[in-house]
C-alpha atoms as a PDB file:
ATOM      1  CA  UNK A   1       0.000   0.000   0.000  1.00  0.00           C
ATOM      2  CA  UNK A   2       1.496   3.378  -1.179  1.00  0.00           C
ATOM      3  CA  UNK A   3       0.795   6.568  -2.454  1.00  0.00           C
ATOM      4  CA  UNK A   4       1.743   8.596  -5.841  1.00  0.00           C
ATOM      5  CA  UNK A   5       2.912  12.003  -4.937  1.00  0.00           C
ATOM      6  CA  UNK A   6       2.551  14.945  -7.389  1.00  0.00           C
ATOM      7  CA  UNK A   7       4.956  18.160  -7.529  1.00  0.00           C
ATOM      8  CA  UNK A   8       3.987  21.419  -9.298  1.00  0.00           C
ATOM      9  CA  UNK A   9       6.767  23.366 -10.988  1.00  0.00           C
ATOM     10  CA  UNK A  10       4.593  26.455 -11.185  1.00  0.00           C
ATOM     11  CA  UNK A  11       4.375  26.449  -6.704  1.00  0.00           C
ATOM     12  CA  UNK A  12       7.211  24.745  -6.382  1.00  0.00           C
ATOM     13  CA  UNK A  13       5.644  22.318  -4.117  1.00  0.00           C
ATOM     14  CA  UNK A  14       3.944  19.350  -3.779  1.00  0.00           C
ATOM     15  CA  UNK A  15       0.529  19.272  -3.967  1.00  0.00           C
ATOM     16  CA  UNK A  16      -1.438  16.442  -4.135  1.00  0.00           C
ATOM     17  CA  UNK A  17      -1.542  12.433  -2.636  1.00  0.00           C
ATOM     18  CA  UNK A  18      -2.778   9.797  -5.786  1.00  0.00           C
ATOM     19  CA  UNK A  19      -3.851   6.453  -4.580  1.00  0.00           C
ATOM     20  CA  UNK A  20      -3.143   4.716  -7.715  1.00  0.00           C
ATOM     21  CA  UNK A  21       0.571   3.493  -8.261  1.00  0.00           C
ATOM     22  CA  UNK A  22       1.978   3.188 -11.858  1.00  0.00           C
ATOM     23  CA  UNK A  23       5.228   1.531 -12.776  1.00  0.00           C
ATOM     24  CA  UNK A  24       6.676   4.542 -14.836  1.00  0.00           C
ATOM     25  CA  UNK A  25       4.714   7.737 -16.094  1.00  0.00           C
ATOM     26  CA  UNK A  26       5.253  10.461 -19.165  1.00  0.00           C
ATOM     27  CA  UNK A  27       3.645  13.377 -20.312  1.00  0.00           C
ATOM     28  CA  UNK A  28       3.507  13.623 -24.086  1.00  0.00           C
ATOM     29  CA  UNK A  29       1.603  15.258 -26.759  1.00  0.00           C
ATOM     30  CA  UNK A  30      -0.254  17.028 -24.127  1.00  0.00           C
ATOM     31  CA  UNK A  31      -1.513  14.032 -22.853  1.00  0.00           C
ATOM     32  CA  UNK A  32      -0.205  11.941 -20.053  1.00  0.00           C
ATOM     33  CA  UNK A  33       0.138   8.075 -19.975  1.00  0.00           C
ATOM     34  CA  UNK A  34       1.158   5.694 -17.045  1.00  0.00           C
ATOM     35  CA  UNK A  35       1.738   1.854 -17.048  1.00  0.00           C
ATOM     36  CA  UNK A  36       0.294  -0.797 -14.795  1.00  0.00           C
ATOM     37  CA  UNK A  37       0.880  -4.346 -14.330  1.00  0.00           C
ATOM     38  CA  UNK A  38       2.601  -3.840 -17.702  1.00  0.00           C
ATOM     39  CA  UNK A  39      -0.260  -2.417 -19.457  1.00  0.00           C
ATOM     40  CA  UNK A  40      -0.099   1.427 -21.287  1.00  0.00           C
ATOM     41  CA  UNK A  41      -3.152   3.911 -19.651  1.00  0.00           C
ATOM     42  CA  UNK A  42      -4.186   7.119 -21.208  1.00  0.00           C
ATOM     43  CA  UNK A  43      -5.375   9.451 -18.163  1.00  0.00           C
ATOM     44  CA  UNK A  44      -8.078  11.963 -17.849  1.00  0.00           C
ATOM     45  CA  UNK A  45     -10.081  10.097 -20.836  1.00  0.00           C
ATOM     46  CA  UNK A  46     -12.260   7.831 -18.705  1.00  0.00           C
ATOM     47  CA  UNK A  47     -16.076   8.882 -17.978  1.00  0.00           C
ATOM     48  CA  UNK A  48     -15.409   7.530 -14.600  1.00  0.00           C
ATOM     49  CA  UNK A  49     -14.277   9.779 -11.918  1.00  0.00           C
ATOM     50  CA  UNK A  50     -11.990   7.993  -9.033  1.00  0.00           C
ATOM     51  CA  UNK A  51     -11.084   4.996 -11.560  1.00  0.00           C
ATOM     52  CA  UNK A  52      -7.809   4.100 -12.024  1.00  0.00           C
ATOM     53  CA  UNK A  53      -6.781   0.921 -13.624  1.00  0.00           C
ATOM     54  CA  UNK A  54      -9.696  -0.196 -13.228  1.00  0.00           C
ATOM     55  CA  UNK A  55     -10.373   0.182  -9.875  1.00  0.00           C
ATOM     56  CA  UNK A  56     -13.034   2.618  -8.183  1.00  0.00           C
ATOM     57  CA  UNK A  57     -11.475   4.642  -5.334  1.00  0.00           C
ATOM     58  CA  UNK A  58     -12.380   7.138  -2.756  1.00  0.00           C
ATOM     59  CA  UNK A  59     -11.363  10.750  -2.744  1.00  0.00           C
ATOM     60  CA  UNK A  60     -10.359  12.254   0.341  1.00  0.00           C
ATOM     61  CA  UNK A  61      -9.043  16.107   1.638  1.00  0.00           C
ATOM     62  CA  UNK A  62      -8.124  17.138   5.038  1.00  0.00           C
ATOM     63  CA  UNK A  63      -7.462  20.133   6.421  1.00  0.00           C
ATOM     64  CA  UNK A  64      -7.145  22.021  10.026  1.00  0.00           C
ATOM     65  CA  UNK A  65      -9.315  25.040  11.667  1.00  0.00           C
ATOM     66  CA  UNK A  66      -7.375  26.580  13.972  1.00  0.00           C
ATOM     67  CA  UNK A  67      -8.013  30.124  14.640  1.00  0.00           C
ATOM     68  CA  UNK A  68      -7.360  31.546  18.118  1.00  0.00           C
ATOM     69  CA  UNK A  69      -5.486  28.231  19.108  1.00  0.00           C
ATOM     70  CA  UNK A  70      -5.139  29.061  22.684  1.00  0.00           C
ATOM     71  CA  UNK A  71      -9.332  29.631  23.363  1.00  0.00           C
ATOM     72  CA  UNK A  72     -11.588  26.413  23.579  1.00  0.00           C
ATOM     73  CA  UNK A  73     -14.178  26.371  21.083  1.00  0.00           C
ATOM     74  CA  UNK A  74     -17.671  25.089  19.658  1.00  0.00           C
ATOM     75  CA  UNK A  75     -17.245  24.215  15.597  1.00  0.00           C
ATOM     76  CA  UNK A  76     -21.289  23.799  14.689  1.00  0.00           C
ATOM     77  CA  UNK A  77     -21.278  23.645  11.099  1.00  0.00           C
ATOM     78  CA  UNK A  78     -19.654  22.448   7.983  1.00  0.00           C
ATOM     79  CA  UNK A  79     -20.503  24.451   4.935  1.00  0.00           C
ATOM     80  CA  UNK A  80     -18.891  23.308   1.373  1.00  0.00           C
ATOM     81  CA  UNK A  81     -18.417  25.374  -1.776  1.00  0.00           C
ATOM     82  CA  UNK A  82     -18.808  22.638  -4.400  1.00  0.00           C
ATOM     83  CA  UNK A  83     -21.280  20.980  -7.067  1.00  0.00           C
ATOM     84  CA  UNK A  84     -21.932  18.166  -4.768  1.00  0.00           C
ATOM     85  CA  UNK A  85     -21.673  17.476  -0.746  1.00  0.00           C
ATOM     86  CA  UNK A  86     -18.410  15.152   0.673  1.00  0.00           C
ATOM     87  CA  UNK A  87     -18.516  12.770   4.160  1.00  0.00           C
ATOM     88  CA  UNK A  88     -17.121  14.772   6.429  1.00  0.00           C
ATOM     89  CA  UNK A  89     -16.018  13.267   9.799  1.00  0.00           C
ATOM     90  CA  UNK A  90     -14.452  15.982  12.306  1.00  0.00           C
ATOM     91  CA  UNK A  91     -12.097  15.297  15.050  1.00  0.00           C
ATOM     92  CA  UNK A  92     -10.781  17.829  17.810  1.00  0.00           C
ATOM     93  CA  UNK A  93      -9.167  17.296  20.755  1.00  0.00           C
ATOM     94  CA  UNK A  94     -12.073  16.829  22.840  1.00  0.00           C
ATOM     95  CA  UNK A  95     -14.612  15.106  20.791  1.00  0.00           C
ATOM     96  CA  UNK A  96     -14.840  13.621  17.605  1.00  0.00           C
ATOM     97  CA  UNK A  97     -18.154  13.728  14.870  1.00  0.00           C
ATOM     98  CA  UNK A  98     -19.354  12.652  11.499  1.00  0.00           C
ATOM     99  CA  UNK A  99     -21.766  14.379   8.689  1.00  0.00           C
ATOM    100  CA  UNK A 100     -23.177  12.371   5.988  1.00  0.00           C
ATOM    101  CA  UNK A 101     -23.476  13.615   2.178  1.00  0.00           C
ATOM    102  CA  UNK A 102     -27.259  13.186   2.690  1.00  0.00           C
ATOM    103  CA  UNK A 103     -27.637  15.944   5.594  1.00  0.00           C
ATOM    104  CA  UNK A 104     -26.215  18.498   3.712  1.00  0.00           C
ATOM    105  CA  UNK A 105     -28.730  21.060   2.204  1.00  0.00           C
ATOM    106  CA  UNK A 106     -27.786  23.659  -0.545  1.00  0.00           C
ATOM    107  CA  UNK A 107     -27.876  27.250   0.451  1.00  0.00           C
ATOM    108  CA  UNK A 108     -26.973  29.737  -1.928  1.00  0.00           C
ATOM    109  CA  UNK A 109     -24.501  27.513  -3.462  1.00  0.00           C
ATOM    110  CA  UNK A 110     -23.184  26.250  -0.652  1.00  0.00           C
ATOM    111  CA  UNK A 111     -23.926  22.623   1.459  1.00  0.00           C
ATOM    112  CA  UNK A 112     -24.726  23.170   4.820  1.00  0.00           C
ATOM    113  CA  UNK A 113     -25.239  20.660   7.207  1.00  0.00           C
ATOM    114  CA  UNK A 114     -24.405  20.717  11.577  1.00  0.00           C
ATOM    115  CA  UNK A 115     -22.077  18.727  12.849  1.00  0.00           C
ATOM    116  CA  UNK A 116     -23.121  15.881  14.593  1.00  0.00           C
ATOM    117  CA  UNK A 117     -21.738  13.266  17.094  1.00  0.00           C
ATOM    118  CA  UNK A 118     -20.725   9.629  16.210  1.00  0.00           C
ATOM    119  CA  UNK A 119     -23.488   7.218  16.743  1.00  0.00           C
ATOM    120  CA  UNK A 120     -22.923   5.102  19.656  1.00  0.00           C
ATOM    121  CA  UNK A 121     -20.738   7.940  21.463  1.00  0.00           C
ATOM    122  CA  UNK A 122     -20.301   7.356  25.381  1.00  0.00           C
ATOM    123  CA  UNK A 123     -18.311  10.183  25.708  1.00  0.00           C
ATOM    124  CA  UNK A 124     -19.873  11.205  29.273  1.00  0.00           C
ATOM    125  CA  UNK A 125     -18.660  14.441  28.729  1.00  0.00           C
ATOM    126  CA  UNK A 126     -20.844  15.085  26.028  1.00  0.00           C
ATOM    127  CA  UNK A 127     -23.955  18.304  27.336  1.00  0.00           C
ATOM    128  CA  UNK A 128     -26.286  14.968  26.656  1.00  0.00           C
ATOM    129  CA  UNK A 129     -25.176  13.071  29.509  1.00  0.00           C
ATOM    130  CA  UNK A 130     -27.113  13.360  32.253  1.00  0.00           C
ATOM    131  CA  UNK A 131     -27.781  11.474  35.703  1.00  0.00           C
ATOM    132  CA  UNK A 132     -30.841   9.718  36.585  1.00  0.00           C
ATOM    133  CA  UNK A 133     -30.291   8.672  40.339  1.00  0.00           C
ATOM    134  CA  UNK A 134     -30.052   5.267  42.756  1.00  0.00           C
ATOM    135  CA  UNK A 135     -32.165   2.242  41.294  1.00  0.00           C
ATOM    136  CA  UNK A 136     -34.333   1.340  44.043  1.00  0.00           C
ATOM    137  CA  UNK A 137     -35.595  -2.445  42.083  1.00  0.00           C
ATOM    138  CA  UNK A 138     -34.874  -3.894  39.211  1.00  0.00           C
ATOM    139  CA  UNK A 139     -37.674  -6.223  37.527  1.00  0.00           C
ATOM    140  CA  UNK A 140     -36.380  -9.047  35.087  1.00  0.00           C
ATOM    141  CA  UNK A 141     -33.161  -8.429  34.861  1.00  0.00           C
ATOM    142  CA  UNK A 142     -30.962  -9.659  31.211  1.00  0.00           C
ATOM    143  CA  UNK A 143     -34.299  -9.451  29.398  1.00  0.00           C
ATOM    144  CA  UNK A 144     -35.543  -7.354  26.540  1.00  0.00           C
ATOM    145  CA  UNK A 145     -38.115  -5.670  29.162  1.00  0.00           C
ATOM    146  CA  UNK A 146     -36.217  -4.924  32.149  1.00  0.00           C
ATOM    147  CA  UNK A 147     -37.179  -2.363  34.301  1.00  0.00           C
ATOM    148  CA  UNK A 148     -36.047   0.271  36.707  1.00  0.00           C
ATOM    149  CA  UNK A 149     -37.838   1.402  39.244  1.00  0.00           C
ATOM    150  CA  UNK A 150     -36.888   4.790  41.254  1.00  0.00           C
ATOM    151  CA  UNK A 151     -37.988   6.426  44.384  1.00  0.00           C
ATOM    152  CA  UNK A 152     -38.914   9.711  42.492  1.00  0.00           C
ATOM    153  CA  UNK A 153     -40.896  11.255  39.972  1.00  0.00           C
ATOM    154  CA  UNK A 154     -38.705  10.764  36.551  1.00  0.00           C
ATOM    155  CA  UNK A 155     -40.282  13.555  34.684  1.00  0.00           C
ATOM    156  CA  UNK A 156     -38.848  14.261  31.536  1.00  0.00           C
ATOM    157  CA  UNK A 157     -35.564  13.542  31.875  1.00  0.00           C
ATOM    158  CA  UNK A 158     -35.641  10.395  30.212  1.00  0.00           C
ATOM    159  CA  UNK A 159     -36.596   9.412  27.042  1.00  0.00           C
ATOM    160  CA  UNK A 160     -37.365   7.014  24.708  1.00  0.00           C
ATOM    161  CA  UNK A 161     -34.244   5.889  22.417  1.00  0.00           C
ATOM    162  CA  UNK A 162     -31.715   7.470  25.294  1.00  0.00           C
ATOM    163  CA  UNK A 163     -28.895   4.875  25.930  1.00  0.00           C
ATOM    164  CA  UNK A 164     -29.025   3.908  30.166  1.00  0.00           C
ATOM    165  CA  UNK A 165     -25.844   2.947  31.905  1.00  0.00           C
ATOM    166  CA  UNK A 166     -24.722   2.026  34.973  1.00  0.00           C
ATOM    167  CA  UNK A 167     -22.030   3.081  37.475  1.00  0.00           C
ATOM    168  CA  UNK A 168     -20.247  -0.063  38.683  1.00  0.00           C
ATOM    169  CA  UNK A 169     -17.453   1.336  41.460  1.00  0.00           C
ATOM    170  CA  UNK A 170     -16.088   4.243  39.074  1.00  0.00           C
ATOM    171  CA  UNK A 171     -16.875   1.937  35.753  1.00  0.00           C
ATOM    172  CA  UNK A 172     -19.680   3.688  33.356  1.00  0.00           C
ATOM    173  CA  UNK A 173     -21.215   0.326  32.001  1.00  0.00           C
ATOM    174  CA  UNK A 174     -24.248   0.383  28.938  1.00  0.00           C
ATOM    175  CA  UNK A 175     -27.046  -1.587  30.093  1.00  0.00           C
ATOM    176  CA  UNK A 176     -29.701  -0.974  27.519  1.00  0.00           C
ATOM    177  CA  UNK A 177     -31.673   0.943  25.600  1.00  0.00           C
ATOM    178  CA  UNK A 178     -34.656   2.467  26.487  1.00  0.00           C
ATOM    179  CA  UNK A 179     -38.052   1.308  25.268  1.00  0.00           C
ATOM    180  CA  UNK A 180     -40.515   3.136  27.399  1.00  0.00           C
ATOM    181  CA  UNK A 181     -40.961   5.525  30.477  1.00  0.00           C
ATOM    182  CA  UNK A 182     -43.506   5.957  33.022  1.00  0.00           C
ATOM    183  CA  UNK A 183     -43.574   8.496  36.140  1.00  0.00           C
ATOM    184  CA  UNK A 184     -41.319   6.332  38.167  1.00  0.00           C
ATOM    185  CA  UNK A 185     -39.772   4.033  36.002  1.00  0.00           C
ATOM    186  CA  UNK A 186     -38.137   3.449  32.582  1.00  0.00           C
ATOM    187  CA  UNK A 187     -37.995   0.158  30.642  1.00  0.00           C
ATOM    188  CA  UNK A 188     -34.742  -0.951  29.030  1.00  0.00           C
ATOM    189  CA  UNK A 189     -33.768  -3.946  26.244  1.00  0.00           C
ATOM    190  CA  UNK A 190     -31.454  -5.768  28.344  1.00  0.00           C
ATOM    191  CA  UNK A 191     -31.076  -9.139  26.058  1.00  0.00           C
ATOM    192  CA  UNK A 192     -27.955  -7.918  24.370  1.00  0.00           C
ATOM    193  CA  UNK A 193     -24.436  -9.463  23.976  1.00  0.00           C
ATOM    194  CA  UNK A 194     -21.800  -6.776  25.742  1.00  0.00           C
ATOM    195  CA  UNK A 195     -24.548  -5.289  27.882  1.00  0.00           C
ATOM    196  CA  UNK A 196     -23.952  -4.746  31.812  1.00  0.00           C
ATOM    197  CA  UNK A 197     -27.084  -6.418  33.951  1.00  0.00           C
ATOM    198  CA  UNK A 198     -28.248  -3.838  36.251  1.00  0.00           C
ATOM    199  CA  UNK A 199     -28.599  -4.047  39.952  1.00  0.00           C
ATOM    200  CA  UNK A 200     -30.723  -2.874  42.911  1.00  0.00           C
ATOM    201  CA  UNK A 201     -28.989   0.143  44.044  1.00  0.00           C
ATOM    202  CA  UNK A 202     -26.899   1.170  41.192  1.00  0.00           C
ATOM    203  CA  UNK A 203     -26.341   4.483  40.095  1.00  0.00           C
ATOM    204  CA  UNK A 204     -28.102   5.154  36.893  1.00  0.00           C
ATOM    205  CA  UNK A 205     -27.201   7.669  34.060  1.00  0.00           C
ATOM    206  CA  UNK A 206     -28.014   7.981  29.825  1.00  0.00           C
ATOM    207  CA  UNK A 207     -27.109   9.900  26.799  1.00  0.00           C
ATOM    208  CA  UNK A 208     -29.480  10.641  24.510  1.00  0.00           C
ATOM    209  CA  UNK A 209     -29.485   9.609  20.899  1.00  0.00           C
ATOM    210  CA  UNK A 210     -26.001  10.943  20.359  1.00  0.00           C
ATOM    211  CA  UNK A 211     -26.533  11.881  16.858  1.00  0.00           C
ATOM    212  CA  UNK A 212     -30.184  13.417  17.661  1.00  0.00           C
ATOM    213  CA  UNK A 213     -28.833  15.592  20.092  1.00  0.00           C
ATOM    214  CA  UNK A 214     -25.932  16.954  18.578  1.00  0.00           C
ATOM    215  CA  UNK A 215     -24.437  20.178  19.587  1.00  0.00           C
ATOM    216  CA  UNK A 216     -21.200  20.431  17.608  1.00  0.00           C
ATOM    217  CA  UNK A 217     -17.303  19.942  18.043  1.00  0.00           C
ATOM    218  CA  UNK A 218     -15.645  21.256  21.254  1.00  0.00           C
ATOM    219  CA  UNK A 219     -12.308  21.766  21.197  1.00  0.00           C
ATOM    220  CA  UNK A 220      -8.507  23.987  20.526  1.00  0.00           C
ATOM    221  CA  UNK A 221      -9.068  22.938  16.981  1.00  0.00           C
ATOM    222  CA  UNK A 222     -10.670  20.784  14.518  1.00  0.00           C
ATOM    223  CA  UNK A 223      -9.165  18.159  11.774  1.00  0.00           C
ATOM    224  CA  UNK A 224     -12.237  17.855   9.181  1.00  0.00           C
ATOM    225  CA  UNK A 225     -11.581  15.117   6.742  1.00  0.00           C
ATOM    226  CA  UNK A 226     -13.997  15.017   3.578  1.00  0.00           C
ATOM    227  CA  UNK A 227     -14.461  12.329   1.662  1.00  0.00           C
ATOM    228  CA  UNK A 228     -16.297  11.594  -2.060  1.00  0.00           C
ATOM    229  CA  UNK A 229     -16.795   8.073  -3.395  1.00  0.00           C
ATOM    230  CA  UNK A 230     -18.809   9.882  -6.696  1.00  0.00           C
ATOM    231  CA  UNK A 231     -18.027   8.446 -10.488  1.00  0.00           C
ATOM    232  CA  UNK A 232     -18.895  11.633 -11.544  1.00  0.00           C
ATOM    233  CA  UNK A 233     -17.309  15.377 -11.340  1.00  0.00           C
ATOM    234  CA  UNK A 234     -16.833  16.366  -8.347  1.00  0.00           C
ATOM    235  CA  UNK A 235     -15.482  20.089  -7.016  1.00  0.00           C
ATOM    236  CA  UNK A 236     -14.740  21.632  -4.402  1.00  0.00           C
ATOM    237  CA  UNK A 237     -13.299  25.246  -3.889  1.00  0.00           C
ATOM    238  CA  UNK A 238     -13.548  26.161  -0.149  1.00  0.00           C
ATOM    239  CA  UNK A 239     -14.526  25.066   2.999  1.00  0.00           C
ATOM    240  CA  UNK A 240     -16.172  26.908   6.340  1.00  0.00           C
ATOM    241  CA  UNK A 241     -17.325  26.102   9.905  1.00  0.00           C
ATOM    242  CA  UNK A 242     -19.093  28.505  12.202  1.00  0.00           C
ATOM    243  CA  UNK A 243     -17.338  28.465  15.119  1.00  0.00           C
ATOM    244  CA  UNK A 244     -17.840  30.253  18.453  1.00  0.00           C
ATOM    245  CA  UNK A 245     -15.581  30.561  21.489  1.00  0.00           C
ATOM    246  CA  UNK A 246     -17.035  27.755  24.546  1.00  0.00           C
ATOM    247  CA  UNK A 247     -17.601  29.076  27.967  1.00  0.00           C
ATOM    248  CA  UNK A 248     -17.451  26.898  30.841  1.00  0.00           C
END
């Protein structure tokens, strides 16, 4: 596995990674040819975008925000100046997220779309954790309808499609999904490989539906990496995030 690196006289740099590896290459009659496994290939004449030799790749570009790199901030969008909307997964120091092509919209001539948090995220530090309080029973427990019963009104804390977990001596433990909620006690699918069996007394907390409830990236900075699988033309001329500074 390697890469084909590209160098442009007129920046005197290099500017570009190419997935596809050729045995030799030349530029010629303004055209430019490569061979592969011993076979001659004419580039830039194949209806197929991210084909090479045959083979359908990926493109991919990343890049850094990092503007006032001493102050801790929220990134809440991703906005792309293009004729089509990229992947885009973000990472900061902090937290880490992912956008899908399909939730960008067009505005304007740009694709818009908020940053979102991975699915599955137990990142307790995330503003959708939250604390529920001390089991007081738990009704069939390891099943697909066990229940948690509390000493207090639940309210709305709670919600259907939240993740519930467990504190197990200073270990944050998933225990299940939640099904339903009543005034005093929330149901959970328990009958999962990997999930903790809860226990009269524990502490309980959830997270909400991670991706749901996004609020953005938190962080010094933010790598974005975008990514474009398309067989057609893709461009892309600039990229922006509106980012705010984060207050404790």
């Amino acid at each position: 596995m390697g890469h084909t690196l590209s160098y442009n006289k007129n920046v005197q740099g290099w500017t570009s990674f190419f997935s596809y590896l050729p045995e030799s290459m030349v530029g010629m009659n303004g055209s430019f040819f490569s061979f592969n496994r011993g076979q001659l290939y004419k580039h830039n004449t194949n209806p197929l975008r991210n084909n090479f030799y045959k083979t359908q790749g990926v493109s991919r570009i990343t890049s850094v925000f990092n503007i006032e790199p001493t102050t801790v901030k929220n990134f809440k969008t991703i906005a792309t100046y293009g004729n089509q909307p990229w992947d885009c997964t973000v990472l900061t120091d902090l937290s880490e997220g992912f956008i899908e092509s399909s939730y960008f919209e067009e505005k304007e001539g740009n694709w818009f779309a908020y940053i979102r948090n991975l699915s599955g995220d137990d990142n307790l530090r995330l503003r959708s954790a939250q604390g529920v309080g001390s089991v007081l029973t738990v009704d069939d427990p390891g099943t697909n309808s066990t229940t948690l019963n509390f000493s207090f009104f639940l309210g709305s804390m709670i919600s259907v499609g939240d993740m519930a977990y467990r504190n197990n001596a200073g270990t944050i433990q998933p225990i299940g999904l939640v099904t339903s909620v009543s005034t005093t006690s929330f149901t959970i699918d328990n009958n999962e490989i990997g999930l903790a069996v809860p226990l009269d007394g524990d502490y309980i907390l959830y997270i909400r539906n991670t991706v749901a409830e996004s609020y953005g990236a938190r962080g010094y900075y933010m790598q974005y990496e975008l990514e474009n699988a398309s067989t057609s033309r893709a461009e892309l001329f600039s990229v922006k995030s509106n980012i705010f500074k984060s207050y404790p």
